[in-house]
PDB file of N, CA and C in Angstrom:
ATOM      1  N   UNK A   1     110.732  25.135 103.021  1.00  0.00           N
ATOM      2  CA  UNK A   1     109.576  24.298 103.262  1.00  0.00           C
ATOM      3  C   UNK A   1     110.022  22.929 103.781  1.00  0.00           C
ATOM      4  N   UNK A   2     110.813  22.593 103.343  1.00  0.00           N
ATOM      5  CA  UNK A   2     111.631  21.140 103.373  1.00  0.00           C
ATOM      6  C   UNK A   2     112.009  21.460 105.221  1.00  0.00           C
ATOM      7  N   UNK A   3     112.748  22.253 105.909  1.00  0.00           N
ATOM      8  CA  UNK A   3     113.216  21.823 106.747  1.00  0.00           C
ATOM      9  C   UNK A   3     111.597  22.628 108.179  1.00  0.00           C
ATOM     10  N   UNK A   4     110.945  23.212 107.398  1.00  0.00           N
ATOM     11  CA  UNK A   4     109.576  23.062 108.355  1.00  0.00           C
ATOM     12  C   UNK A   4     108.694  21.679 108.459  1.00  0.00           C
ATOM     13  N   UNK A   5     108.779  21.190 107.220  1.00  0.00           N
ATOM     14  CA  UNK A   5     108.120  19.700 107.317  1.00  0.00           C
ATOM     15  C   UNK A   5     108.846  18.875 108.402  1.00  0.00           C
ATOM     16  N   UNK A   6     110.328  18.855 108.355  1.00  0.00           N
ATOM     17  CA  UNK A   6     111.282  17.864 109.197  1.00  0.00           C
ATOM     18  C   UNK A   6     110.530  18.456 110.395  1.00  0.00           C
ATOM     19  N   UNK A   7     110.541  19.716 110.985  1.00  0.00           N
ATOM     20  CA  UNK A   7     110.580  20.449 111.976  1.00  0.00           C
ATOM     21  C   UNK A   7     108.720  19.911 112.859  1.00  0.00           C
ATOM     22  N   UNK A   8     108.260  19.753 111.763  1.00  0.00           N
ATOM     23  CA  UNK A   8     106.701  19.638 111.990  1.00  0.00           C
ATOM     24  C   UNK A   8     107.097  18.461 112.195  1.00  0.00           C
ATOM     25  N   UNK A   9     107.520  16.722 111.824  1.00  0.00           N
ATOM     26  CA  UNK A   9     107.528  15.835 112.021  1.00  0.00           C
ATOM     27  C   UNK A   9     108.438  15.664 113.365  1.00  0.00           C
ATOM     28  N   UNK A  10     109.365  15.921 113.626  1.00  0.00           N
ATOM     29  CA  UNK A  10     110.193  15.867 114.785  1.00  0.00           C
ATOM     30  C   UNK A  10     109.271  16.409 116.190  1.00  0.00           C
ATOM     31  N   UNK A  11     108.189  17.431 115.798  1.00  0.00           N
ATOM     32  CA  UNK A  11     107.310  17.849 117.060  1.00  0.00           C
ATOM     33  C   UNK A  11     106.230  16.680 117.211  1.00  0.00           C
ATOM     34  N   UNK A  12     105.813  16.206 115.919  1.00  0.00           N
ATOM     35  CA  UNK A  12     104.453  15.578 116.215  1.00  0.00           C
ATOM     36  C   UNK A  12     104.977  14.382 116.709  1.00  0.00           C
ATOM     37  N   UNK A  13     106.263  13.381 116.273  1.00  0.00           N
ATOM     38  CA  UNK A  13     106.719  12.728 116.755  1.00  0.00           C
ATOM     39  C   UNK A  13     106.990  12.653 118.251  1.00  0.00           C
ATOM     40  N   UNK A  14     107.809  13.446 118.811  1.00  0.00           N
ATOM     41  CA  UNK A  14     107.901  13.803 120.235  1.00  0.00           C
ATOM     42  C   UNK A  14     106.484  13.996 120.933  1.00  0.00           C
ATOM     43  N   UNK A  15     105.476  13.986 120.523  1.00  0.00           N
ATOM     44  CA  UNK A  15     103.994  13.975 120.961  1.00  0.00           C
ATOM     45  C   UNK A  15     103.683  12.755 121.191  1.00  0.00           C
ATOM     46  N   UNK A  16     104.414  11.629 120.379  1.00  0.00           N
ATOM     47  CA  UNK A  16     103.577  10.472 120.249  1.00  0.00           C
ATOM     48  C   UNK A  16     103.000  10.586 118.813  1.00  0.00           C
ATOM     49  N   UNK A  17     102.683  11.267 118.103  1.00  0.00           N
ATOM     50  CA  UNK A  17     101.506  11.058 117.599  1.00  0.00           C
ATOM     51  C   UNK A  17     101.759  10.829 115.776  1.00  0.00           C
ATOM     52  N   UNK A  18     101.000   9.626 115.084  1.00  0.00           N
ATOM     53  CA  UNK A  18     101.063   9.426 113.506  1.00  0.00           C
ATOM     54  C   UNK A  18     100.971  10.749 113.161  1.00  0.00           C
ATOM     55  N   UNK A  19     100.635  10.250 111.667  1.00  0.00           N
ATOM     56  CA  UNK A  19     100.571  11.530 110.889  1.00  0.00           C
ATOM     57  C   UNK A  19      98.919  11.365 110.869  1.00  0.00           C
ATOM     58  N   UNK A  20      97.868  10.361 110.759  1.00  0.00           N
ATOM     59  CA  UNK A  20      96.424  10.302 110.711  1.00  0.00           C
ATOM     60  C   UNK A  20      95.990  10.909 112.184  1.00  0.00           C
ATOM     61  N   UNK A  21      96.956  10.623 113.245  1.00  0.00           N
ATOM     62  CA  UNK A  21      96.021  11.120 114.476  1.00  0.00           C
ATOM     63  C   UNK A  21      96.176  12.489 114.505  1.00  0.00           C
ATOM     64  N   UNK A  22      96.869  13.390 113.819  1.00  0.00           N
ATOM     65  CA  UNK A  22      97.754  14.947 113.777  1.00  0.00           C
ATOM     66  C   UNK A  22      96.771  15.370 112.874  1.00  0.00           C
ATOM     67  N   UNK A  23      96.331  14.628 111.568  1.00  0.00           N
ATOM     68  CA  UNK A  23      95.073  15.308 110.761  1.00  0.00           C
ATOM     69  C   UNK A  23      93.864  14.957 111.338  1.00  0.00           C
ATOM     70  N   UNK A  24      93.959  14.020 112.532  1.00  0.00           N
ATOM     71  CA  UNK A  24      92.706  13.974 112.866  1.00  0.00           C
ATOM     72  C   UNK A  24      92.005  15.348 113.738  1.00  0.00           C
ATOM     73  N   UNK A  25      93.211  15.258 114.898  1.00  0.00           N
ATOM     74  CA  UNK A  25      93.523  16.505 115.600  1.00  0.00           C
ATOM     75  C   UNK A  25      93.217  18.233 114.806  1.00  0.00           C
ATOM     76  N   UNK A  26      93.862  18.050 114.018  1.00  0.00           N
ATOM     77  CA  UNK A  26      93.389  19.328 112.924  1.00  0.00           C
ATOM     78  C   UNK A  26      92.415  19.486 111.599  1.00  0.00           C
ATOM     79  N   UNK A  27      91.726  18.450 112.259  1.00  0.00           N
ATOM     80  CA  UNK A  27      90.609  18.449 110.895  1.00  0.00           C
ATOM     81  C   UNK A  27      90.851  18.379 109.277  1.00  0.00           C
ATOM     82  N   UNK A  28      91.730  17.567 109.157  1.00  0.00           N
ATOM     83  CA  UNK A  28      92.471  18.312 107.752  1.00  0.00           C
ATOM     84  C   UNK A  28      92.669  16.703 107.529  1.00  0.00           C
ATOM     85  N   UNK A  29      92.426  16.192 105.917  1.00  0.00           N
ATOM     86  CA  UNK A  29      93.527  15.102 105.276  1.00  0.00           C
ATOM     87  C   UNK A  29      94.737  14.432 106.013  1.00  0.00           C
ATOM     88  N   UNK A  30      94.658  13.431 105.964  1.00  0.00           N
ATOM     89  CA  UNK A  30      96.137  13.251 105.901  1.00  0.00           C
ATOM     90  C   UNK A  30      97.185  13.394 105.293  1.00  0.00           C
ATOM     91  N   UNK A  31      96.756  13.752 103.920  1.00  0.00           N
ATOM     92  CA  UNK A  31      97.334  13.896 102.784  1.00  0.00           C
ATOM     93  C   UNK A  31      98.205  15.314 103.091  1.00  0.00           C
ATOM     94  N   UNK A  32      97.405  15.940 103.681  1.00  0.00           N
ATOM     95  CA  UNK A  32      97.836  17.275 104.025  1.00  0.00           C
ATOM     96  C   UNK A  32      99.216  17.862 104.932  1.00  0.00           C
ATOM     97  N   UNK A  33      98.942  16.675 105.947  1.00  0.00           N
ATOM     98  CA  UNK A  33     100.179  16.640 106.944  1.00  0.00           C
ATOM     99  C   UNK A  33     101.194  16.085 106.173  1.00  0.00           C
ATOM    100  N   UNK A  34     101.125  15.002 105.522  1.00  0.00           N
ATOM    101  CA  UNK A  34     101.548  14.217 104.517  1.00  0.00           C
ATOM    102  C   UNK A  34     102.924  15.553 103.912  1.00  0.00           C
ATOM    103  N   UNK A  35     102.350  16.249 103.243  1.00  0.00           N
ATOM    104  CA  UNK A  35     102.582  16.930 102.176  1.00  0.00           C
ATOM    105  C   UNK A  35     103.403  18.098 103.195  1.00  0.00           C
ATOM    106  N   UNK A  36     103.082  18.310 103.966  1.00  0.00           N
ATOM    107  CA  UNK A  36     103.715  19.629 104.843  1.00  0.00           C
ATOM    108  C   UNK A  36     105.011  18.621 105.590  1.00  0.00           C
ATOM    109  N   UNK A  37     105.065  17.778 105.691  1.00  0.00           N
ATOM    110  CA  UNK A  37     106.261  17.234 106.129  1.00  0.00           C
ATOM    111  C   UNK A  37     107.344  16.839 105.321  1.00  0.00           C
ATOM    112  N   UNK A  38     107.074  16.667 103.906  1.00  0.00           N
ATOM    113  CA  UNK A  38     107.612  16.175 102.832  1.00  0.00           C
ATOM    114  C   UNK A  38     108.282  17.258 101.758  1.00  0.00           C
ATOM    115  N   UNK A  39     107.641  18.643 102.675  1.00  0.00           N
ATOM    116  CA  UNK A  39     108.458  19.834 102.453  1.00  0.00           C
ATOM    117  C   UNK A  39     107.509  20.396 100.721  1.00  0.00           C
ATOM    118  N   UNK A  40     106.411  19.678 100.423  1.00  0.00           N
ATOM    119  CA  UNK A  40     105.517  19.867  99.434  1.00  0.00           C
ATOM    120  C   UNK A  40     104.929  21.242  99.388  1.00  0.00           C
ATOM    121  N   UNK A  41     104.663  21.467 100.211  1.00  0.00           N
ATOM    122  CA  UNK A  41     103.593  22.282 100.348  1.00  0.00           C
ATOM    123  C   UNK A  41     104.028  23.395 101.004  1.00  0.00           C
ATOM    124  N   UNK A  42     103.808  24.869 100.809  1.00  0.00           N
ATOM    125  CA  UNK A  42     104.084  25.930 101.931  1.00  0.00           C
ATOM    126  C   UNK A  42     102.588  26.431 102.383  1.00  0.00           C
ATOM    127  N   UNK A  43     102.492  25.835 103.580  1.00  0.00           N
ATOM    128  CA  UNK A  43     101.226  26.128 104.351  1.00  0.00           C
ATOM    129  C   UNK A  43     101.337  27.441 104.923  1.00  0.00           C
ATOM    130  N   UNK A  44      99.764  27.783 105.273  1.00  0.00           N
ATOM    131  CA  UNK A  44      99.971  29.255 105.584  1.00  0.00           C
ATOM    132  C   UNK A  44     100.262  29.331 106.950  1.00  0.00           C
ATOM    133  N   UNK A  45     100.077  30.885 107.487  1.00  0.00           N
ATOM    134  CA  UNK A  45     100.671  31.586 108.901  1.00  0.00           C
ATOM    135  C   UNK A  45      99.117  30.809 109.664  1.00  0.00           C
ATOM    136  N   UNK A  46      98.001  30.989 109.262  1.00  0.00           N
ATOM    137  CA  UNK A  46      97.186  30.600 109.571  1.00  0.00           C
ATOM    138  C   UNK A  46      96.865  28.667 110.365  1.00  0.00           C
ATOM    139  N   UNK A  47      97.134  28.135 109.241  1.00  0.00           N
ATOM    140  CA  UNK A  47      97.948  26.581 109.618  1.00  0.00           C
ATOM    141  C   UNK A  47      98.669  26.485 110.365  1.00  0.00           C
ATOM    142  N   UNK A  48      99.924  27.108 109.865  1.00  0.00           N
ATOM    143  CA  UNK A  48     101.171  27.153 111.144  1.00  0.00           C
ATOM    144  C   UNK A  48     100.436  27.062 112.453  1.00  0.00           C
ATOM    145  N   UNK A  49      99.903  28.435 112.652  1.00  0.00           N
ATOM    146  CA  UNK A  49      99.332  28.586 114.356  1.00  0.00           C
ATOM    147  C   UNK A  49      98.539  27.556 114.964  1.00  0.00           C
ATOM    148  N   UNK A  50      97.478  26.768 113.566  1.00  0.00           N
ATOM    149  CA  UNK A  50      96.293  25.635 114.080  1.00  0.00           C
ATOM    150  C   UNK A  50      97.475  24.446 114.332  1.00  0.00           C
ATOM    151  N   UNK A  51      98.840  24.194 113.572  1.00  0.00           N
ATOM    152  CA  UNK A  51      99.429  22.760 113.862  1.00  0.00           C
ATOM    153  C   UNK A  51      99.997  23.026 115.410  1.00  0.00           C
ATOM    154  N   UNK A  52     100.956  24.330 115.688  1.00  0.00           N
ATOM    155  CA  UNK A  52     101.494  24.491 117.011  1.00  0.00           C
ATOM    156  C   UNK A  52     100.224  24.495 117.754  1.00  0.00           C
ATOM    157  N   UNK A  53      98.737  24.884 117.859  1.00  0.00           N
ATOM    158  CA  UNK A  53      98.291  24.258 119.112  1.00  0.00           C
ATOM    159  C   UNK A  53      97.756  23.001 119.388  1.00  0.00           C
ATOM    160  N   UNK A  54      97.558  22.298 118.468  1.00  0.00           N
ATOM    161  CA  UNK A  54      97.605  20.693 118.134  1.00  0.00           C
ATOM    162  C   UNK A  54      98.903  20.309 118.740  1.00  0.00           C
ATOM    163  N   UNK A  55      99.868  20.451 118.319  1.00  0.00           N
ATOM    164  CA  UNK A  55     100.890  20.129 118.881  1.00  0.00           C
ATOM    165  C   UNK A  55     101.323  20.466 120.333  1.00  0.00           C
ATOM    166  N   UNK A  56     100.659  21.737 120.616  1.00  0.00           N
ATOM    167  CA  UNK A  56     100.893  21.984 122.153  1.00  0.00           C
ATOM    168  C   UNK A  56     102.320  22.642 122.096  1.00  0.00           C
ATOM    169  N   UNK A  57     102.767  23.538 121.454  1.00  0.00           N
ATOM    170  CA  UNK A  57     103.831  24.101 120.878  1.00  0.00           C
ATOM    171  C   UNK A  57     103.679  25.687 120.767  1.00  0.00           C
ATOM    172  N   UNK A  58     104.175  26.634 120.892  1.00  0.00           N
ATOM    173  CA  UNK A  58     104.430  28.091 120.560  1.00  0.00           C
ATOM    174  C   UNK A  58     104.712  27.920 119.049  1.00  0.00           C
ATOM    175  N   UNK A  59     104.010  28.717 118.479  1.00  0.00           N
ATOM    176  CA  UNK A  59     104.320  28.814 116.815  1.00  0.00           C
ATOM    177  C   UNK A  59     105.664  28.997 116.435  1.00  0.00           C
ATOM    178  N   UNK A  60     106.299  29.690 117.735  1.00  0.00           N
ATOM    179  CA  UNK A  60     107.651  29.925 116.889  1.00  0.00           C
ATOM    180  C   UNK A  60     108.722  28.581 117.083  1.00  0.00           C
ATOM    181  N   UNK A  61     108.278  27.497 117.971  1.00  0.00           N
ATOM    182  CA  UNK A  61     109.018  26.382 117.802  1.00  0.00           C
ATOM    183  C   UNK A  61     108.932  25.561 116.687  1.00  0.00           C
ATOM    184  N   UNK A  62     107.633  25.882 115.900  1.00  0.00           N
ATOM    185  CA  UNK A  62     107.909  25.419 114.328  1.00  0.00           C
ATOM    186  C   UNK A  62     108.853  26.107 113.742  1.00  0.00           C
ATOM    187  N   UNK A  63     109.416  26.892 113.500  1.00  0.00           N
ATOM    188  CA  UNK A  63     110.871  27.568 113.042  1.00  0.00           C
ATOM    189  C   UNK A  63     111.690  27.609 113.949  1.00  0.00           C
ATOM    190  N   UNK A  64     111.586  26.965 114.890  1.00  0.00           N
ATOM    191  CA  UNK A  64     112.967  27.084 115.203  1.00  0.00           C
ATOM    192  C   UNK A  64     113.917  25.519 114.507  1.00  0.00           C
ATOM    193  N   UNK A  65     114.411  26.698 113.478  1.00  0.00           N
ATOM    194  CA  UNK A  65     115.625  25.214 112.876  1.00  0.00           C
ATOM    195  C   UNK A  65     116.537  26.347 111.926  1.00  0.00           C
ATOM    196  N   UNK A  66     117.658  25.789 111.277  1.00  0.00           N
ATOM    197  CA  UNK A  66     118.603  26.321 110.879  1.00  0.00           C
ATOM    198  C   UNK A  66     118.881  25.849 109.248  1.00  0.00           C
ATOM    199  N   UNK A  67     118.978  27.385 108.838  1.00  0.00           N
ATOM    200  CA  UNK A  67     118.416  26.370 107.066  1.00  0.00           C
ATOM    201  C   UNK A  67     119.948  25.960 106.910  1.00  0.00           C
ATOM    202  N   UNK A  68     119.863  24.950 105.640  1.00  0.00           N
ATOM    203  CA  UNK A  68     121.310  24.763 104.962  1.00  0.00           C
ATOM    204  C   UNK A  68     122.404  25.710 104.775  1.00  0.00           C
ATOM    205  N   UNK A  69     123.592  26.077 104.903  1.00  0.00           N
ATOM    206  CA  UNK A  69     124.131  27.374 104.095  1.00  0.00           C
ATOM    207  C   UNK A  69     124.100  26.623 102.544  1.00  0.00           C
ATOM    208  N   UNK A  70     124.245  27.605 102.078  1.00  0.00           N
ATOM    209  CA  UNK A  70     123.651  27.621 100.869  1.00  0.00           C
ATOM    210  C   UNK A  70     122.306  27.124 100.284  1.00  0.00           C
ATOM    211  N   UNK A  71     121.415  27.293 101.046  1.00  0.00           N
ATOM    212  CA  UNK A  71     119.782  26.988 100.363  1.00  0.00           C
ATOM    213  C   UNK A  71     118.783  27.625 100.996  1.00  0.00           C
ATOM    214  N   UNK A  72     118.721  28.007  99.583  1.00  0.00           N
ATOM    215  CA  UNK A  72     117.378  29.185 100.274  1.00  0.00           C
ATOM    216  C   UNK A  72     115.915  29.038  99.386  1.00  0.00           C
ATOM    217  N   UNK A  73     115.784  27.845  99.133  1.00  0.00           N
ATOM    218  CA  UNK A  73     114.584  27.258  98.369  1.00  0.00           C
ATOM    219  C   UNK A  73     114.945  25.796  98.689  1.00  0.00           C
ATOM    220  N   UNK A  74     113.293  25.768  98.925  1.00  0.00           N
ATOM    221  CA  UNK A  74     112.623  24.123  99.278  1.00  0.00           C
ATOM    222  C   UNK A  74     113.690  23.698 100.201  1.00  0.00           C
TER     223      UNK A  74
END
């Protein structure tokens, strides 16, 4: 979860865009983006797909990242 949040912040960043204009964009809290970047939260497949077209992104460029060796939680 931890390195999809980085992954989600590094896209919305490269957009330009806060974290309030990204929940504005997706109808959602800020609290929410908040929390999905901070590696809080495991959002669903459903989310996933609504942030990559907000973002203007293929869903699978939200995973594209490389976990820790050795960590396979949070």
């Amino acid at each position: 979860m931890k390195q999809f949040g980085i992954r989600v912040r590094e896209l919305r960043e490269a957009k330009g865009l806060s974290q309030p204009e990204l929940a504005y964009e997706c109808e959602w809290e800020y609290s929410q983006i908040n929390r999905i970047e901070l590696g809080k939260i495991n959002t669903s497949i459903s989310h996933m797909f609504h942030l990559a077209e907000k973002l203007g992104v293929k869903p699978s460029e939200l995973i594209d990242f490389e976990i820790p060796q050795g960590k396979t939680k949070k």
